[in-house]
Protein backbone atom coordinates (compact mmCIF):
# COMPACT_ATOMS: atom_id res chain seq x y z
CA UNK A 1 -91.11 73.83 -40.38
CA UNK A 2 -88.71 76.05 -37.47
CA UNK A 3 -91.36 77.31 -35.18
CA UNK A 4 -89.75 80.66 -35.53
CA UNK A 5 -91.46 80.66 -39.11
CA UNK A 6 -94.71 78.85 -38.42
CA UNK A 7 -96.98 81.78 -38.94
CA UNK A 8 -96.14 82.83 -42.64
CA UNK A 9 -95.96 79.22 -43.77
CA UNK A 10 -98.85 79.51 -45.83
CA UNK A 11 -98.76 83.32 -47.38
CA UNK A 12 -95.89 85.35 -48.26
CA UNK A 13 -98.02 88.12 -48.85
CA UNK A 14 -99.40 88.53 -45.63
CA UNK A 15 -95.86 88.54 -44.43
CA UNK A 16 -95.00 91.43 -46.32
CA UNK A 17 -97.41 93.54 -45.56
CA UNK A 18 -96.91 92.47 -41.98
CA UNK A 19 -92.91 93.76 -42.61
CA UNK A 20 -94.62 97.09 -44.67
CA UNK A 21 -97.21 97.94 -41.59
CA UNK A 22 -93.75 97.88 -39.18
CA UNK A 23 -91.93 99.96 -41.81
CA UNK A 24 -94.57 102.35 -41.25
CA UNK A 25 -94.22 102.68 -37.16
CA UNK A 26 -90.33 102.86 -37.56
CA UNK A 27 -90.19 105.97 -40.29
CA UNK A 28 -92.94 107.27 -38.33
CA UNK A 29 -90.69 107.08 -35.47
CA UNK A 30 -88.20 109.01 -37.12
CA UNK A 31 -90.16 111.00 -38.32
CA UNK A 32 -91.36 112.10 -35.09
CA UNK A 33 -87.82 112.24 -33.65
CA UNK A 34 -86.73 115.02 -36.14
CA UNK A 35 -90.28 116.55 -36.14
CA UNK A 36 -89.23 117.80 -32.43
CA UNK A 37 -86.04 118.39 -32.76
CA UNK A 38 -87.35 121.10 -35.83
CA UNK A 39 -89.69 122.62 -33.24
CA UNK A 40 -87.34 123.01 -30.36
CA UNK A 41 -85.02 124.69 -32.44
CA UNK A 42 -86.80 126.99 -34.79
CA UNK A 43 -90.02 126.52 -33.89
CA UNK A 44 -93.32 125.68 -36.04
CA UNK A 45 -91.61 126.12 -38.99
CA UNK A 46 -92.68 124.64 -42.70
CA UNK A 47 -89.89 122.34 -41.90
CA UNK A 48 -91.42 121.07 -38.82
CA UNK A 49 -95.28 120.86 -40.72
CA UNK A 50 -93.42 118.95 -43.13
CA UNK A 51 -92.65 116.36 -40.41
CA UNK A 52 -95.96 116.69 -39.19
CA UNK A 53 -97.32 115.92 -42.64
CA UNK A 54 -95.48 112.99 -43.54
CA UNK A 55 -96.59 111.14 -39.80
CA UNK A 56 -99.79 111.99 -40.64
CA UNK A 57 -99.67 110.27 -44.21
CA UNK A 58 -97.56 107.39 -42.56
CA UNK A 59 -100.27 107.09 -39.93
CA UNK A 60 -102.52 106.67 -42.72
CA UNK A 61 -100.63 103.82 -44.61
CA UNK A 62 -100.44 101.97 -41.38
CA UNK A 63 -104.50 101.93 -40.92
CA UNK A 64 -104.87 100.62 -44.56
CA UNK A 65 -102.56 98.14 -44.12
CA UNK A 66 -103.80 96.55 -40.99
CA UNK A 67 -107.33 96.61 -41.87
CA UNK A 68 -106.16 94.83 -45.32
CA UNK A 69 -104.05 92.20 -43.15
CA UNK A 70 -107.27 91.73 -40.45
CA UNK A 71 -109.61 91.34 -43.68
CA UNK A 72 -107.02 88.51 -45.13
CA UNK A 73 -106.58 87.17 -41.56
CA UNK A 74 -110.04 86.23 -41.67
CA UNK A 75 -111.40 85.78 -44.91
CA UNK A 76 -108.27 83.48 -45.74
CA UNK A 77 -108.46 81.56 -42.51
CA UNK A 78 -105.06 82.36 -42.21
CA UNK A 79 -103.03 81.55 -38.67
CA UNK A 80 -106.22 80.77 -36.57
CA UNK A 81 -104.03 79.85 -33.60
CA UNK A 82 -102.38 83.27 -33.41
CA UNK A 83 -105.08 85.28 -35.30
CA UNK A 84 -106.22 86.98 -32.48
CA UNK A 85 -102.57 88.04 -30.97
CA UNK A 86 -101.13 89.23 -34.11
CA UNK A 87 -104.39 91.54 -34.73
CA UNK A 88 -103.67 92.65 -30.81
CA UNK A 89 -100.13 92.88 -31.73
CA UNK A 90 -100.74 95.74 -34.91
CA UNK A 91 -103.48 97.58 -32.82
CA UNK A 92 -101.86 98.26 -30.15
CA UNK A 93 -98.26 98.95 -32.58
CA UNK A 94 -100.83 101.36 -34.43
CA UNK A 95 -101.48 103.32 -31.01
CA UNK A 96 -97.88 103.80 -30.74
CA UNK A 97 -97.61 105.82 -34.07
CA UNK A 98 -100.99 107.66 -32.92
CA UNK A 99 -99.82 108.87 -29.99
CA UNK A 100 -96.48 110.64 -31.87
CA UNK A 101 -99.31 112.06 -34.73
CA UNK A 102 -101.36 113.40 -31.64
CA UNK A 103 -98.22 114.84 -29.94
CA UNK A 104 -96.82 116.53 -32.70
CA UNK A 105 -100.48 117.97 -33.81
CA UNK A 106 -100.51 119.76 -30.18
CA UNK A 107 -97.32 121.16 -30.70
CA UNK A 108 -98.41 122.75 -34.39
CA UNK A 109 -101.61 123.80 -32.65
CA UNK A 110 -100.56 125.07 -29.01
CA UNK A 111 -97.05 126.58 -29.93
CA UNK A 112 -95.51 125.94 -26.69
CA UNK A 113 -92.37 128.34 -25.69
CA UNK A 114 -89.66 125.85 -25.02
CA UNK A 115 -86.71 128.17 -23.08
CA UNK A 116 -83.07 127.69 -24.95
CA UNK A 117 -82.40 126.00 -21.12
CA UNK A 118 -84.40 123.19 -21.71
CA UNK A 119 -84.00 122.16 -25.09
CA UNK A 120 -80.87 120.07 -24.96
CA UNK A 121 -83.32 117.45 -22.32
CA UNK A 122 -86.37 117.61 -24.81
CA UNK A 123 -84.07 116.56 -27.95
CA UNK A 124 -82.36 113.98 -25.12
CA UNK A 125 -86.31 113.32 -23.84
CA UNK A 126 -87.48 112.53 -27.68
CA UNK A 127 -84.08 110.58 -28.75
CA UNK A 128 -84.47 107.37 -25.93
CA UNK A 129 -88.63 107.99 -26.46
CA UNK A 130 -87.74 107.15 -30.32
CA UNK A 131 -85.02 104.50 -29.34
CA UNK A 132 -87.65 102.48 -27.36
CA UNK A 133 -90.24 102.54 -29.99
CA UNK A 134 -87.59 101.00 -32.80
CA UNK A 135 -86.83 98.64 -30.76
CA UNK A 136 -90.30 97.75 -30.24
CA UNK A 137 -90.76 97.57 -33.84
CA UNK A 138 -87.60 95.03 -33.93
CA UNK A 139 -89.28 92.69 -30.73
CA UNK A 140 -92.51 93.20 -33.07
CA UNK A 141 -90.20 91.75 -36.46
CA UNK A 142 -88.18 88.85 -34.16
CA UNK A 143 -92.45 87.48 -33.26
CA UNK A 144 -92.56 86.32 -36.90
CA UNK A 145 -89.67 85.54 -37.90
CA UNK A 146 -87.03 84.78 -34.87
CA UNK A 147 -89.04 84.31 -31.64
CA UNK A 148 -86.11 83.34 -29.54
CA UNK A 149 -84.96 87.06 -29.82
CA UNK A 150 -87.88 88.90 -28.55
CA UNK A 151 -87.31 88.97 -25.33
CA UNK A 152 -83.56 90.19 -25.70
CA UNK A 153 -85.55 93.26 -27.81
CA UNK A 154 -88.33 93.74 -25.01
CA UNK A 155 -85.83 93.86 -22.13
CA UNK A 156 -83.88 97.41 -24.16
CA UNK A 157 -87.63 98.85 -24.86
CA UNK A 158 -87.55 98.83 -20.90
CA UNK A 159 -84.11 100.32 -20.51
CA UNK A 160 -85.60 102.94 -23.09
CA UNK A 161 -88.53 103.36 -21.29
CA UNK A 162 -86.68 103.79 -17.95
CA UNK A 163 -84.71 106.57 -19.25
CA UNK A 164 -87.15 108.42 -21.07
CA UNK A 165 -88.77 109.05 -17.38
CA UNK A 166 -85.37 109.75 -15.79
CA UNK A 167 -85.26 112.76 -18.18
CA UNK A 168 -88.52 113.24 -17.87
CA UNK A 169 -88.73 113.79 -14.06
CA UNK A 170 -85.37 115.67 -14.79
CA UNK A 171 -86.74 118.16 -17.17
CA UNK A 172 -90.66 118.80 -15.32
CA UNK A 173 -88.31 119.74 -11.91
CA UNK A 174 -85.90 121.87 -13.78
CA UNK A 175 -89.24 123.62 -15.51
CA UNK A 176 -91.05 123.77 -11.86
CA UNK A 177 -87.83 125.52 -10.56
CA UNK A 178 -87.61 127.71 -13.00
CA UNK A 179 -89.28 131.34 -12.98
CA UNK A 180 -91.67 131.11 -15.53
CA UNK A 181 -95.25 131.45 -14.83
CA UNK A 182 -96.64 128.71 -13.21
CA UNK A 183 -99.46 128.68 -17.10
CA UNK A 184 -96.04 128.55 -18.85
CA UNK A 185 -94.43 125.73 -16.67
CA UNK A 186 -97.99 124.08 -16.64
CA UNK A 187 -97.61 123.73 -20.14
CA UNK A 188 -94.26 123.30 -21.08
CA UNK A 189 -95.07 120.02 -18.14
CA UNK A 190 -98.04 118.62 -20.77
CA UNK A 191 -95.87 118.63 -23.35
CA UNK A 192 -93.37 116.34 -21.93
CA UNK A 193 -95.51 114.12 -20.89
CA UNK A 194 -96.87 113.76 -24.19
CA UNK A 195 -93.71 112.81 -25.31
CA UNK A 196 -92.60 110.46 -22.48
CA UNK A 197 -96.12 108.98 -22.36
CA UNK A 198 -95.04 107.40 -25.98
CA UNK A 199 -92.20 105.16 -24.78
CA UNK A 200 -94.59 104.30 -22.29
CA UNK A 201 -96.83 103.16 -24.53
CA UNK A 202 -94.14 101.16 -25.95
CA UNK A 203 -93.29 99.18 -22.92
CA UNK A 204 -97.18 98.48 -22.54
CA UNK A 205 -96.91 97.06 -26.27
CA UNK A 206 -93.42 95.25 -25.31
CA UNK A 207 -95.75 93.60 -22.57
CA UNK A 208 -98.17 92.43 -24.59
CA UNK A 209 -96.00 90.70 -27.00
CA UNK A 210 -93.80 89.11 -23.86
CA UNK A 211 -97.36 87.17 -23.72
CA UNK A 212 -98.16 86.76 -27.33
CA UNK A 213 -94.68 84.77 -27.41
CA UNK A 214 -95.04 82.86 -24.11
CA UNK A 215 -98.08 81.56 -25.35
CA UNK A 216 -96.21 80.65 -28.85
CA UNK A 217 -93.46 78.29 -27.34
CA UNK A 218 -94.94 76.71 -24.61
């Protein structure tokens, strides 16, 4: 049995849910990225609760279906050797996809005023934010099924990451130099961090499973 298979060689089951839960985190992801774009351009609209709605209902799906894979983790005895990283593994993905519900909650329920001047960096902000989170979700996919490949994944959540706070530390000086009231640019700074603290998130996850596969192939 290839190594790169070894942990769904006794369930095919749990390997599909496994491949459902990461569906999950990558339309939530989407989700998420269009959810913004909606507010920075029209504002909280239906269209943007809509998003809102539909990360909410993906976020959860993706509780359900970890809890179900822990329970059969367990009661089925199944991968004992990498029980305990895999359950690490859909925790921490499971933050991820909290962290976008949370942010896009505080933008229904604060209503920030995002200037016309800085929307073109919060869409650019959101787009690597989402970029480093699917390919997170593809590292998380090449663990079960490809091992060798996870690394070349983990190394572009990085460059994600990286650029998310180049446009991050872009955007909070352009709002600090602006003349808005120093509430308004107070604010407007919270919300970008929100956003850029997700892709951060991400490389924390990427991390995580850079260990969970050393400790698979040595």
């Amino acid at each position: 049995m290839p190594k790169e298979l070894a942990l769904f060689r006794r369930t095919k089951a749990l390997e599909n849910e496994i491949d459902d839960f990461l569906n999950k985190i990558s339309e939530g992801a989407l989700t998420f990225q269009i959810g913004i774009q909606t507010y920075v351009s029209h504002g909280r609209t239906p269209a943007f609760q809509e998003k809102l709605d539909h990360v909410n209902l993906l976020e959860g799906i993706a509780d359900h279906l970890r809890r179900t894979i822990e329970t059969k983790l367990y009661s089925q005895t199944l991968i004992p050797e990498s029980r305990g990283d895999v359950l690490g593994l859909l925790e921490t993905l499971d933050s991820v996809l909290n962290m976008m519900e949370g942010t896009l909650w505080g933008f229904f329920i604060e209503r920030p005023e995002i200037p016309k001047s800085f929307h073109s960096d919060f869409i650019d902000l959101t787009d690597k934010v989402v970029q480093s989170v699917e390919v997170l979700v593809r590292a998380s996919r090449a663990f079960f099924r490809n091992i060798e490949a996870v690394g070349d994944h983990n190394h572009k959540v990085m460059f994600f990451e990286k650029e998310a706070d180049k446009i991050s530390t872009k955007l909070k000086l352009a709002i600090f130099d602006s003349d808005l009231p120093l509430p308004n640019k107070a604010h407007l700074r919270y919300f970008v961090e929100n956003i850029d603290n997700v892709a951060d998130q991400a490389e924390d996850v990427a991390d995580r499973l850079a260990i969970y596969t050393i400790k698979r192939t040595v």
